[in-house]
C-alpha atoms as a PDB file:
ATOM      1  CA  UNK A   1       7.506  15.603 -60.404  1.00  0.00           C
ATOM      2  CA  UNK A   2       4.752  14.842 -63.390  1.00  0.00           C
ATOM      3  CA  UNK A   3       2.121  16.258 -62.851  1.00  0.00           C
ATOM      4  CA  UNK A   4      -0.967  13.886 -63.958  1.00  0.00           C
ATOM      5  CA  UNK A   5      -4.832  15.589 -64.689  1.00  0.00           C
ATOM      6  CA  UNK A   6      -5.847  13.429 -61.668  1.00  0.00           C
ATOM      7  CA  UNK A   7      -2.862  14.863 -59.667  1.00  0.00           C
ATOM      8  CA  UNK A   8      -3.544  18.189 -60.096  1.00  0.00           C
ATOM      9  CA  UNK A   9      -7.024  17.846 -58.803  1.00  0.00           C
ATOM     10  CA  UNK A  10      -5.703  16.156 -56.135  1.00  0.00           C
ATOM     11  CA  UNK A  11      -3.407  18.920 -54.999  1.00  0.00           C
ATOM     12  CA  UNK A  12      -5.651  21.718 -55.948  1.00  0.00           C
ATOM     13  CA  UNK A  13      -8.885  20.416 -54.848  1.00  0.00           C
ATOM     14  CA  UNK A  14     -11.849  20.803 -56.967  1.00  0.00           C
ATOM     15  CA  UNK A  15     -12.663  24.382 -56.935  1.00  0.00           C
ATOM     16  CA  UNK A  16      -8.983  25.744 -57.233  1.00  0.00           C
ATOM     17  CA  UNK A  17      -8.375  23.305 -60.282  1.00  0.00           C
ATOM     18  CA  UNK A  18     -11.917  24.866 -61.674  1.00  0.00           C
ATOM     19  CA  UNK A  19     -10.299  28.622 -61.363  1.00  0.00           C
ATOM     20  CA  UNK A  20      -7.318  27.362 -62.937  1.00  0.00           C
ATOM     21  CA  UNK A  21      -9.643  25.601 -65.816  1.00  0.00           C
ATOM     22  CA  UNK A  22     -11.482  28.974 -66.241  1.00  0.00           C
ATOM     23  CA  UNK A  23      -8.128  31.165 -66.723  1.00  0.00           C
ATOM     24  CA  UNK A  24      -7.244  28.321 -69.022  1.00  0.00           C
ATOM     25  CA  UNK A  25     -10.170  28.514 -71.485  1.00  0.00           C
ATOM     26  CA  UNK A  26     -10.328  32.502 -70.846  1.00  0.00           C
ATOM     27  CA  UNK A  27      -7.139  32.863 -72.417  1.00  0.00           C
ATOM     28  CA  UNK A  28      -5.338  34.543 -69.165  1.00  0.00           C
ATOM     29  CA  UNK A  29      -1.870  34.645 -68.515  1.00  0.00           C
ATOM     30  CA  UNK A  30      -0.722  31.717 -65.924  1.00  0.00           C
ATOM     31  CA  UNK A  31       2.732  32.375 -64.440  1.00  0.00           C
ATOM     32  CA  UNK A  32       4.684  29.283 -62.264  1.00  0.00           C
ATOM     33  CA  UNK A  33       6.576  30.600 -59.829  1.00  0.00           C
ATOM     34  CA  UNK A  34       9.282  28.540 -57.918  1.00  0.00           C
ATOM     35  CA  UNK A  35      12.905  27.935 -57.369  1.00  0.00           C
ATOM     36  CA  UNK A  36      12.658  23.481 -59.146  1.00  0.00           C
ATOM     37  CA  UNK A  37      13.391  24.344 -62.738  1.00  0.00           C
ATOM     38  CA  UNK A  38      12.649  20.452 -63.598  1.00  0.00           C
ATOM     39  CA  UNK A  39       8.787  20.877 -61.312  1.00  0.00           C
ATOM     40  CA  UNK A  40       7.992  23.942 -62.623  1.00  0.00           C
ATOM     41  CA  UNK A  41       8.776  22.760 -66.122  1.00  0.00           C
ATOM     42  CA  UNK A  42       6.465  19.727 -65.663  1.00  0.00           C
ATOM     43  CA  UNK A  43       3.846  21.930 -63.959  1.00  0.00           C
ATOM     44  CA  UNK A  44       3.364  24.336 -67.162  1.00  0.00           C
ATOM     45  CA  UNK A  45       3.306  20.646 -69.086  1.00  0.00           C
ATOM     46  CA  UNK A  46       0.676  19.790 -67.433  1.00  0.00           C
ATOM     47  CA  UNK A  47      -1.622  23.265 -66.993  1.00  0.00           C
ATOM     48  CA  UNK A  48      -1.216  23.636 -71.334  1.00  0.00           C
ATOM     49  CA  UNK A  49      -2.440  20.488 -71.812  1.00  0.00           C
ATOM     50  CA  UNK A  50      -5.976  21.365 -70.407  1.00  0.00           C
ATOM     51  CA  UNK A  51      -6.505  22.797 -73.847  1.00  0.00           C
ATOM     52  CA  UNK A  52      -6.829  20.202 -75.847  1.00  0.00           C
ATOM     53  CA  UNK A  53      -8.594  22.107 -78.599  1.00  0.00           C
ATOM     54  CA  UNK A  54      -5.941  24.470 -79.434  1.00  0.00           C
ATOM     55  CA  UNK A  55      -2.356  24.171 -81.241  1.00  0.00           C
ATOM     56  CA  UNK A  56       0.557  23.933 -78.732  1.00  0.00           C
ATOM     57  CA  UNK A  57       3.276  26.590 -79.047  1.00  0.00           C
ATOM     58  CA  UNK A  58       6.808  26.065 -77.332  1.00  0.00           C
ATOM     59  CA  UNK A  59       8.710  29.878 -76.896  1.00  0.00           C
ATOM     60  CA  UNK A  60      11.907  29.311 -78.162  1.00  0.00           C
ATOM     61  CA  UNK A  61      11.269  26.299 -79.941  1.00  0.00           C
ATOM     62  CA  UNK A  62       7.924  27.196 -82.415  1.00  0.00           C
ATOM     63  CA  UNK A  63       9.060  30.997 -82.308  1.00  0.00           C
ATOM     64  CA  UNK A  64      11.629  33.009 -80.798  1.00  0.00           C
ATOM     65  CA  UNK A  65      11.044  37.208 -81.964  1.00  0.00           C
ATOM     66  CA  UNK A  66       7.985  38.854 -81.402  1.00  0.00           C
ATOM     67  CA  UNK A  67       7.630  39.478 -84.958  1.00  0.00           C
ATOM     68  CA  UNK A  68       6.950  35.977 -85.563  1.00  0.00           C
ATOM     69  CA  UNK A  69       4.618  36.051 -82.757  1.00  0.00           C
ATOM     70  CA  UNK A  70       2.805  38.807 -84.552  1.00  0.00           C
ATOM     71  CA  UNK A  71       2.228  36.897 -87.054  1.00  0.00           C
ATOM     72  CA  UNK A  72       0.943  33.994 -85.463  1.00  0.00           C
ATOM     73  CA  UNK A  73      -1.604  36.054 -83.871  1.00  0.00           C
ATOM     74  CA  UNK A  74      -2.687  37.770 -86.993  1.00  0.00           C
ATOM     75  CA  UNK A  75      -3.225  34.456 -88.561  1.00  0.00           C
ATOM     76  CA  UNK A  76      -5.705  33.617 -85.861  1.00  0.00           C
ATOM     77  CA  UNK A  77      -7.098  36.720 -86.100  1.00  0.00           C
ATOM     78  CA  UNK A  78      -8.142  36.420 -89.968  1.00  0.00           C
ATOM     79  CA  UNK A  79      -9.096  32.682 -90.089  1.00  0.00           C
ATOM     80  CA  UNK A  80     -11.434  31.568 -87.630  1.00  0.00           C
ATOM     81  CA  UNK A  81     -10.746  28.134 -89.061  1.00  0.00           C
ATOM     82  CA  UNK A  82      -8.270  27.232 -87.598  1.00  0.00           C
ATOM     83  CA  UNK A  83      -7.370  26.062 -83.895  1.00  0.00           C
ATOM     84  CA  UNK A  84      -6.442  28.960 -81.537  1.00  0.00           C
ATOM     85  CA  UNK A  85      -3.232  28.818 -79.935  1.00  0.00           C
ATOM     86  CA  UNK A  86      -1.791  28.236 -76.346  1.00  0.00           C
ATOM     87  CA  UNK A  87       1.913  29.134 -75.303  1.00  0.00           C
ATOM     88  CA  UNK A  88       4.104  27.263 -73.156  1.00  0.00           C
ATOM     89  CA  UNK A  89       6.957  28.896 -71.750  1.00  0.00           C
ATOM     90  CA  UNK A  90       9.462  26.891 -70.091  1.00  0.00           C
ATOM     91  CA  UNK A  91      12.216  27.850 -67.077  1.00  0.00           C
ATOM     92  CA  UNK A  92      14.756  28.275 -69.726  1.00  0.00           C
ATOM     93  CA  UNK A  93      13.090  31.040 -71.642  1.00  0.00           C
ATOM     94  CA  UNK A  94      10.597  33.013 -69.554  1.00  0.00           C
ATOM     95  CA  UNK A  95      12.980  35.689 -68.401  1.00  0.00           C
ATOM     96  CA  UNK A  96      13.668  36.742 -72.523  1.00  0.00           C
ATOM     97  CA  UNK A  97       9.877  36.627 -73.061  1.00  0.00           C
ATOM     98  CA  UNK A  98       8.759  38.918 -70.189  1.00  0.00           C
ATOM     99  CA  UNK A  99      12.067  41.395 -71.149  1.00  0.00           C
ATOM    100  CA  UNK A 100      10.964  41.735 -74.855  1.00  0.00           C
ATOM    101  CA  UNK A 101       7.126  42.618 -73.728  1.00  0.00           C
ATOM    102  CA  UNK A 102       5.129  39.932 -75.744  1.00  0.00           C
ATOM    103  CA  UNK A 103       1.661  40.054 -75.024  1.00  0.00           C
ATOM    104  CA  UNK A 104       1.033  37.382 -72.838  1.00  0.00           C
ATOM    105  CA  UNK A 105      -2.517  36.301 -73.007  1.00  0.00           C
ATOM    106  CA  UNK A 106      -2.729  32.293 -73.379  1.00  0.00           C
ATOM    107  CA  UNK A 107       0.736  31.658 -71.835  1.00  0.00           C
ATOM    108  CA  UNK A 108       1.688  29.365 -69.633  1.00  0.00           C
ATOM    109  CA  UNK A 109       4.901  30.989 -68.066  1.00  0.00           C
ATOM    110  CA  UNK A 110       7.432  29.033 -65.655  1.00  0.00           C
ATOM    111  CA  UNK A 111      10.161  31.409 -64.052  1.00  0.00           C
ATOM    112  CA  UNK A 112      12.426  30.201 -61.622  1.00  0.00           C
ATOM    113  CA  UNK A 113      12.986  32.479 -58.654  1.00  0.00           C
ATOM    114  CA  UNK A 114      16.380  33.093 -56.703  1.00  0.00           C
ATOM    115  CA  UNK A 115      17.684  36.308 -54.798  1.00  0.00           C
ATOM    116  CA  UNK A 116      17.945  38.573 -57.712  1.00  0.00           C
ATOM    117  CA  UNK A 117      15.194  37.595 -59.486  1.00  0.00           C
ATOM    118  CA  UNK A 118      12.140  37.558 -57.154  1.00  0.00           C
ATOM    119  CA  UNK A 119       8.147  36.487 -57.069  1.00  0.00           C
ATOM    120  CA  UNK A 120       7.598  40.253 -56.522  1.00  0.00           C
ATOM    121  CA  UNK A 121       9.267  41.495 -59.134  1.00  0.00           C
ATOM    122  CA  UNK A 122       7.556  39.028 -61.751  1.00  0.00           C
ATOM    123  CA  UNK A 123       4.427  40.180 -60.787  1.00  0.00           C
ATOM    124  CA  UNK A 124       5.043  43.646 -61.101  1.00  0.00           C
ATOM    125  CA  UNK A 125       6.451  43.252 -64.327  1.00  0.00           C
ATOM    126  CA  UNK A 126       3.488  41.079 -65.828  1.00  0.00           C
ATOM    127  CA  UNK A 127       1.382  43.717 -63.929  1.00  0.00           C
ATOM    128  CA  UNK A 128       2.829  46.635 -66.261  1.00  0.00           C
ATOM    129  CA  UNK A 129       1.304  44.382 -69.078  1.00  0.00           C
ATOM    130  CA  UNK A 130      -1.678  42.578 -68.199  1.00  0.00           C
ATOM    131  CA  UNK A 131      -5.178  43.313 -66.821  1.00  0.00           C
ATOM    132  CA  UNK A 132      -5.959  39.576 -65.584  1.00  0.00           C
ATOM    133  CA  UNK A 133      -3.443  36.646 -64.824  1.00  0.00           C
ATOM    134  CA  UNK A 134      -2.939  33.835 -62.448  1.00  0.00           C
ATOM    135  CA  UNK A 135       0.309  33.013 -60.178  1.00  0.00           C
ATOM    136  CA  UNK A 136       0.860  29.289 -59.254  1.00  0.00           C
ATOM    137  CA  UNK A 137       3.187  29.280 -56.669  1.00  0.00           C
ATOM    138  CA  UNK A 138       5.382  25.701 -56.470  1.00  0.00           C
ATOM    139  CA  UNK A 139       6.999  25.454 -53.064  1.00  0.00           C
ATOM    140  CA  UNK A 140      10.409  23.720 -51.959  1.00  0.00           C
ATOM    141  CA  UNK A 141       7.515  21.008 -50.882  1.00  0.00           C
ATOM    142  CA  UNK A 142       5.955  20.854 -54.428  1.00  0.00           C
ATOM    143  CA  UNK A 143       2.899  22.217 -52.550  1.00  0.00           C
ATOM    144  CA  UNK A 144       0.636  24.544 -54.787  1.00  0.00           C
ATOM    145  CA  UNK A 145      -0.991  28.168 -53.654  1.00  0.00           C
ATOM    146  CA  UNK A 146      -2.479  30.064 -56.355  1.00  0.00           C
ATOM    147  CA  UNK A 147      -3.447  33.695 -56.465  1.00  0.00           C
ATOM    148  CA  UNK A 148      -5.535  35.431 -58.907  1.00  0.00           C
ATOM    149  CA  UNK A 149      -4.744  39.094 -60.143  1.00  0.00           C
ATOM    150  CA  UNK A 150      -7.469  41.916 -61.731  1.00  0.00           C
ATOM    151  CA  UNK A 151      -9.992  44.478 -61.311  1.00  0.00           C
ATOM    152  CA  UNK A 152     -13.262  42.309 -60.296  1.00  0.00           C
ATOM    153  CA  UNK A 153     -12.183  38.939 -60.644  1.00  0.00           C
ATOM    154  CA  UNK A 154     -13.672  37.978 -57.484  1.00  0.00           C
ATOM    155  CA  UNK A 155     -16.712  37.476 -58.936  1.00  0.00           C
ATOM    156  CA  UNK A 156     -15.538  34.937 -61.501  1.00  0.00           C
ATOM    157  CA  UNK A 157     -18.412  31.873 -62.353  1.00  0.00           C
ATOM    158  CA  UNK A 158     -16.902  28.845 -61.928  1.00  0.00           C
ATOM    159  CA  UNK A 159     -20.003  27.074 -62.194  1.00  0.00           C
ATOM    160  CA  UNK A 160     -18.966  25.806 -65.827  1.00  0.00           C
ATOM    161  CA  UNK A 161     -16.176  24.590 -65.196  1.00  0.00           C
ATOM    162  CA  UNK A 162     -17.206  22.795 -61.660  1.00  0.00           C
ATOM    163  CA  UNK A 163     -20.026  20.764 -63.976  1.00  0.00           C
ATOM    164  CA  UNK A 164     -17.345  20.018 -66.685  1.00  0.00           C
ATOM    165  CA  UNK A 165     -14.951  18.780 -64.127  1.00  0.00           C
ATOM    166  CA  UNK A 166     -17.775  16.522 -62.299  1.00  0.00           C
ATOM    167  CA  UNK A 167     -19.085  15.336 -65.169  1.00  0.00           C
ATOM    168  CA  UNK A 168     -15.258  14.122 -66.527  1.00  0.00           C
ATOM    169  CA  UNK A 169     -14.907  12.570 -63.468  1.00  0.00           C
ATOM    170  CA  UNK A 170     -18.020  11.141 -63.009  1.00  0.00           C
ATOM    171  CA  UNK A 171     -17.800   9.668 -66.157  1.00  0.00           C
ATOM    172  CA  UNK A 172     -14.134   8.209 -65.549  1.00  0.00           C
ATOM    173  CA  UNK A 173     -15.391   6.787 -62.504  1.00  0.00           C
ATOM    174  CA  UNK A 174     -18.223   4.796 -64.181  1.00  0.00           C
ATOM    175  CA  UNK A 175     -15.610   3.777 -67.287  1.00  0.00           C
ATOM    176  CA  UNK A 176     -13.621   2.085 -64.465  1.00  0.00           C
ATOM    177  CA  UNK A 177     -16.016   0.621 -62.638  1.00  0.00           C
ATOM    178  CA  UNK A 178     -17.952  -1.116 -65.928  1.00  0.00           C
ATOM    179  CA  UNK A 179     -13.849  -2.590 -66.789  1.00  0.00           C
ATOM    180  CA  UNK A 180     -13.880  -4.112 -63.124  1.00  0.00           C
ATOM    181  CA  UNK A 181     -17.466  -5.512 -63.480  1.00  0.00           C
ATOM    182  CA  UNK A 182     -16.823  -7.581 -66.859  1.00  0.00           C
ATOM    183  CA  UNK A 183     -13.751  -9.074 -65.727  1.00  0.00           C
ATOM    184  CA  UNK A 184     -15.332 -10.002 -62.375  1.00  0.00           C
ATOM    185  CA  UNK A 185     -18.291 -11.759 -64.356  1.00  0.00           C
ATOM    186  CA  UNK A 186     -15.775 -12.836 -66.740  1.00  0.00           C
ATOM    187  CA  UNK A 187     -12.801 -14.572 -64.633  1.00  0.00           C
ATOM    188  CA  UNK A 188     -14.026 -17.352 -62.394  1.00  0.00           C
ATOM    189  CA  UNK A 189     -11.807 -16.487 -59.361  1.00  0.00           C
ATOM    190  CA  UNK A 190     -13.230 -14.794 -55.893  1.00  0.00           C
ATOM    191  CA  UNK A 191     -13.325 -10.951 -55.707  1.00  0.00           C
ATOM    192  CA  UNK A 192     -11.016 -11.865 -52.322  1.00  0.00           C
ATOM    193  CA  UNK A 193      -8.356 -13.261 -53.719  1.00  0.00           C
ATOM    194  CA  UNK A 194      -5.225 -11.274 -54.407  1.00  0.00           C
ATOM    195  CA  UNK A 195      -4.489 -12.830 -58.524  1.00  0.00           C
ATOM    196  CA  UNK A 196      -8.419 -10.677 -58.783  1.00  0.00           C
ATOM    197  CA  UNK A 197      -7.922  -7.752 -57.092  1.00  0.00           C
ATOM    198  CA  UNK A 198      -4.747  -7.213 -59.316  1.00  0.00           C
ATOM    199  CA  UNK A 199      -6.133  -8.566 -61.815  1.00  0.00           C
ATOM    200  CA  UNK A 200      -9.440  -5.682 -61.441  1.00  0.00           C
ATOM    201  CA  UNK A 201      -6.880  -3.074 -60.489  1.00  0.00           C
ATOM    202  CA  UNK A 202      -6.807   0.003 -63.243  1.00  0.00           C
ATOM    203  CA  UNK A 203      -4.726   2.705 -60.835  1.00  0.00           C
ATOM    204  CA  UNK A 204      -2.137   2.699 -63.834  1.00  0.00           C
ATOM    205  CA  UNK A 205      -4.908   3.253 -66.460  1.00  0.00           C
ATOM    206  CA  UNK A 206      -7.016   5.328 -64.255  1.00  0.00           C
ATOM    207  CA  UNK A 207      -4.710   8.501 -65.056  1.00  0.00           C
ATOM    208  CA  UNK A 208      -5.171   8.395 -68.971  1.00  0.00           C
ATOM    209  CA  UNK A 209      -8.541   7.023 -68.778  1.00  0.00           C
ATOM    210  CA  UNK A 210      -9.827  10.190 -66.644  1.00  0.00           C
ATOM    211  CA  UNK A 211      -7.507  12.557 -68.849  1.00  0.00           C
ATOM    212  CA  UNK A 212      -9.255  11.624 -72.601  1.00  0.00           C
ATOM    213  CA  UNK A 213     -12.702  11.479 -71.087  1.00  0.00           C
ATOM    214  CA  UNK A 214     -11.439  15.344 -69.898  1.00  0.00           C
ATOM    215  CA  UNK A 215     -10.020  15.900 -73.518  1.00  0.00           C
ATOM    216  CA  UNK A 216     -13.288  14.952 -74.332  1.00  0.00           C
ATOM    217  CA  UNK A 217     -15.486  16.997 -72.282  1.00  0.00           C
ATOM    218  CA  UNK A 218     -13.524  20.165 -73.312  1.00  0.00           C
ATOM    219  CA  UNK A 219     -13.207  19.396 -77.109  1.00  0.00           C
ATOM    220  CA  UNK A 220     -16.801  18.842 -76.591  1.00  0.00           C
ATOM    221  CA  UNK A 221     -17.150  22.549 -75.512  1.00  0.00           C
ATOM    222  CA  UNK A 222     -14.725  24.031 -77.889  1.00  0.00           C
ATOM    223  CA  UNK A 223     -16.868  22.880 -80.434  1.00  0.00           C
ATOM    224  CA  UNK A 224     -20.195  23.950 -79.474  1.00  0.00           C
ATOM    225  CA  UNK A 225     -18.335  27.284 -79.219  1.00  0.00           C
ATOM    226  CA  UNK A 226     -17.934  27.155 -82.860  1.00  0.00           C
ATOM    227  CA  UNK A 227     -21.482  26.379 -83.361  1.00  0.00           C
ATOM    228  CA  UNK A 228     -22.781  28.986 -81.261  1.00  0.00           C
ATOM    229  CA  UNK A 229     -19.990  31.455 -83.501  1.00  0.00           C
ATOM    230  CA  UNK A 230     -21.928  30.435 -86.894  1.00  0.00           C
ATOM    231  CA  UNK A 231     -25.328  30.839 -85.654  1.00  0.00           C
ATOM    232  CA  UNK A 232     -24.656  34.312 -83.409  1.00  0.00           C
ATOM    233  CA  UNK A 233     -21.992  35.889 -86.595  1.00  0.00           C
ATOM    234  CA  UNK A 234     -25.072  34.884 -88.733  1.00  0.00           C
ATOM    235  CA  UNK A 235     -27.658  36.900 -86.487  1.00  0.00           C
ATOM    236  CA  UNK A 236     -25.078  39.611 -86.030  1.00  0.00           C
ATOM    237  CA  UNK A 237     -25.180  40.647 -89.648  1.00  0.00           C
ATOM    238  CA  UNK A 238     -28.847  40.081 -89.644  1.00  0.00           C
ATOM    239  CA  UNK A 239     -29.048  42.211 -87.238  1.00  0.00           C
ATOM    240  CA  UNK A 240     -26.959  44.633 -89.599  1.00  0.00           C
ATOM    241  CA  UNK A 241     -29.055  44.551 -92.254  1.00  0.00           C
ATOM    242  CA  UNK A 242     -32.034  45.410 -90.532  1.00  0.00           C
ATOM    243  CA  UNK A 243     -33.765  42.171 -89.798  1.00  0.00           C
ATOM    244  CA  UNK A 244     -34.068  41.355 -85.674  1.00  0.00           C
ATOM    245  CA  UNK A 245     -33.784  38.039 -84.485  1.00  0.00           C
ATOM    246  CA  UNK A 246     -34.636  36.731 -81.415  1.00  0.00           C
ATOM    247  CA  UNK A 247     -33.753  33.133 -79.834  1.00  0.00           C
ATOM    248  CA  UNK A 248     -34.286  32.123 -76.177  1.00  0.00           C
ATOM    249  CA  UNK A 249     -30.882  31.450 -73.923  1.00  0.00           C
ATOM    250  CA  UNK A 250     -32.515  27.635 -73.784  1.00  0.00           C
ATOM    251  CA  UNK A 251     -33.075  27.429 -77.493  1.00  0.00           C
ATOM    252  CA  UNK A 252     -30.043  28.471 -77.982  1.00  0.00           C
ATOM    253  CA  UNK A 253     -28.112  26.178 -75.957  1.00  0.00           C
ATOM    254  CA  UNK A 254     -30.533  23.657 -77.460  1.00  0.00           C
ATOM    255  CA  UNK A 255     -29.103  24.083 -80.973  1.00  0.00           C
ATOM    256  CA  UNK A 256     -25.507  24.175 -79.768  1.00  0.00           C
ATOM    257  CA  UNK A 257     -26.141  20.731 -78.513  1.00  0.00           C
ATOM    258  CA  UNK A 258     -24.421  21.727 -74.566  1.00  0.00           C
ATOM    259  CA  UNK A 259     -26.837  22.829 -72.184  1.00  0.00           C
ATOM    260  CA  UNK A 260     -24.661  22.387 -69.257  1.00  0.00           C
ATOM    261  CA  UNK A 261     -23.240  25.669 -70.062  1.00  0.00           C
ATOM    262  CA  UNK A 262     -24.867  28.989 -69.799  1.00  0.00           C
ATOM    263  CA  UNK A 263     -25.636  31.979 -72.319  1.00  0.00           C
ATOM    264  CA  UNK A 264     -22.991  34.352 -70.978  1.00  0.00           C
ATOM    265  CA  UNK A 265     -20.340  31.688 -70.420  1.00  0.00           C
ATOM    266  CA  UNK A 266     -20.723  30.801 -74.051  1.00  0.00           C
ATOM    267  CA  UNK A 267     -20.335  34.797 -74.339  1.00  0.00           C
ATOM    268  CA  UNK A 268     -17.873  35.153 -72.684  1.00  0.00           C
ATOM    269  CA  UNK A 269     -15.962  31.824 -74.297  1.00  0.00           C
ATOM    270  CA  UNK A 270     -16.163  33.559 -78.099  1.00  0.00           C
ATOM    271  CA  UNK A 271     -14.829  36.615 -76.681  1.00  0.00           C
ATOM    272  CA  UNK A 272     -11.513  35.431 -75.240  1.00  0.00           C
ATOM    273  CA  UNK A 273     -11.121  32.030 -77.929  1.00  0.00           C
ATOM    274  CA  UNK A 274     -12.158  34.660 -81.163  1.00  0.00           C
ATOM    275  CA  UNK A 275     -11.807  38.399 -79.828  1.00  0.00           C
ATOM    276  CA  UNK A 276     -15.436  38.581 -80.923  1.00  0.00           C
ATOM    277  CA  UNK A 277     -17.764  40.408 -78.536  1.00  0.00           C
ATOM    278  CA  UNK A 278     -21.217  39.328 -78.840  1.00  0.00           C
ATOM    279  CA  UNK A 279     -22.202  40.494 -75.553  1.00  0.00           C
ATOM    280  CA  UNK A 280     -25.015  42.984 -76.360  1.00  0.00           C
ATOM    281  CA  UNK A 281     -27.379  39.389 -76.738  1.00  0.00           C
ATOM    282  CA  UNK A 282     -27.225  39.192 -73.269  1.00  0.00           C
ATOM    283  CA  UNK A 283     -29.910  41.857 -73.100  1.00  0.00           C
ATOM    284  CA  UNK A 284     -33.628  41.408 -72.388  1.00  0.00           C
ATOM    285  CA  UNK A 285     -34.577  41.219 -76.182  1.00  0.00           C
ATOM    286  CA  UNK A 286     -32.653  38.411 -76.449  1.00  0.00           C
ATOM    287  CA  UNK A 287     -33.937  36.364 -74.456  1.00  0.00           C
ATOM    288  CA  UNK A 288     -37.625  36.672 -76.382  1.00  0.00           C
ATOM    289  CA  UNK A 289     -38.859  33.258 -77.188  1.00  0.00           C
ATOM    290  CA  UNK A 290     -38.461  32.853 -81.444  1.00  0.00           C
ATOM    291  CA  UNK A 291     -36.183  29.601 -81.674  1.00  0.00           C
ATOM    292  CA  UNK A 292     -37.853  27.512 -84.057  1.00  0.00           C
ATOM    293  CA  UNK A 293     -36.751  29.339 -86.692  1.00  0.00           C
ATOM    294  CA  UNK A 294     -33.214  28.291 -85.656  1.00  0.00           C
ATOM    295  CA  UNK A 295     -33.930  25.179 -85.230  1.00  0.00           C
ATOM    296  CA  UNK A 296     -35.480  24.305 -88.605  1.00  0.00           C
ATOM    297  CA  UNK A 297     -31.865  26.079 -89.872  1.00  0.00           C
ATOM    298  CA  UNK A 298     -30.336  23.038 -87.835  1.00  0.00           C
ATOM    299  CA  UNK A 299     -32.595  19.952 -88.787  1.00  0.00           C
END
């Protein structure tokens, strides 16, 4: 079964798919759990590819020993320059890379379950490593249930990723909708008639319309994250050297050019995409109002 951007919203439903967005741009493990080698394959095809902004890594095919690993994640670790990574493991694989203990965080993990080799034990095993990760459970029915693992995440904001997801929709929907009205103005033929309403029919396009506008909308993100890393690592050593500056959350988000995101998500975004941890701005002084110096550094 492929598993479109539009399908999985379909099956998920809009808040589930936003959780499953969030551990995607946190950075969280994602484990598939099911017993169709072929659906659970497609399913972790689909779920990587929700992070467009970062270089696509195949276990077993891009790298196989965790030394090369090792150095994949050192590389990221010196150059911020580049794109961070995301890791697909398929059916074939995921046993090996759970039994030789690679750190898992931004995997995508299918495992195929039997009687030996059971949902249970997977988690407890990715338990033993990991403080936060998803489960996707596939079902003989290709239905979906998903279940989220760690100390507090309960009270995970989803609020991001619910505007993100409207917006890319929202936007897909109007896309479509301007295509139908210029051909209707266009072709002289009644809106009734069954050579127009094939003719104004996009349900083949409407899947990879929806998914670049969603490309889009998170490459968008991504890099106002980048901005927001060159103006807060430049305040950071400011900060360092003695000199305090202060910017307002709206300023801020101002000058990143993304408001529809807040202060701590943004935060929060650095931390898991860069391992940086800027979170000690989220205090009171930060939030003093002294932006226009920031913005003059911006134009």
């Amino acid at each position: 079964m492929l598993f479109s951007l539009k399908k999985l919203i379909e099956l998920l439903g809009f808040n589930t798919f936003s959780l499953l967005l969030r551990f995607v741009l946190d950075r969280h493990p994602i484990i598939i759990i099911g017993k169709n080698r072929e659906s659970l394959d497609d399913l972790a095809n689909a779920i990587i590819s929700l992070a467009p902004h970062r270089t696509q890594l195949v276990y077993y095919n891009d790298f196989v020993e965790l030394e090369e690993y090792s150095n994949i994640i050192q590389e990221e670790l010196d150059n911020f320059t580049i794109p961070r990574i995301i890791v697909c493991s398929h059916t074939e694989a995921s046993q090996f890379a759970l039994e030789n203990n690679f750190k898992l965080s931004g995997w995508i993990i299918a495992l195929k379950i039997n009687d030996t080799y059971t949902k249970d034990q997977i988690i407890s095993k990715v338990k033993q490593e990991e403080q936060y990760f998803l489960t996707i459970f596939l079902d003989d029915e290709e239905q979906i249930k998903i279940e989220k693992y760690g100390n507090n995440i309960k009270s995970l904001d989803l609020s991001f990723e619910k505007k993100l997801l409207k917006r890319a929709v929202e936007k897909s929907k109007i896309s479509l909708e301007k295509m139908k009205r210029v051909l209707e103005k266009k072709v002289k033929i009644p809106s009734s008639s069954e050579i127009m309403k094939t003719v104004i029919n996009f349900d083949v396009e409407e899947d990879k319309i929806q998914t670049n506008i969603f490309n889009e909308e998170i490459q968008a993100f991504a890099h106002a994250g980048v901005r927001a890393l060159a103006i807060l690592s430049r305040i950071d050593l400011l900060h360092e050297l003695g000199i305090d500056i202060k910017i307002s959350d709206k300023t801020f988000l101002r000058t990143i050019d993304f408001e529809i995101v807040n202060f701590e998500r943004i935060i929060e975004f650095l931390n898991s995409e860069y391992r940086v941890d800027f979170s000690r701005y989220l205090q009171d002084g930060w939030k003093s109002r002294v932006g226009d110096y920031v913005d003059s550094l911006w134009g």
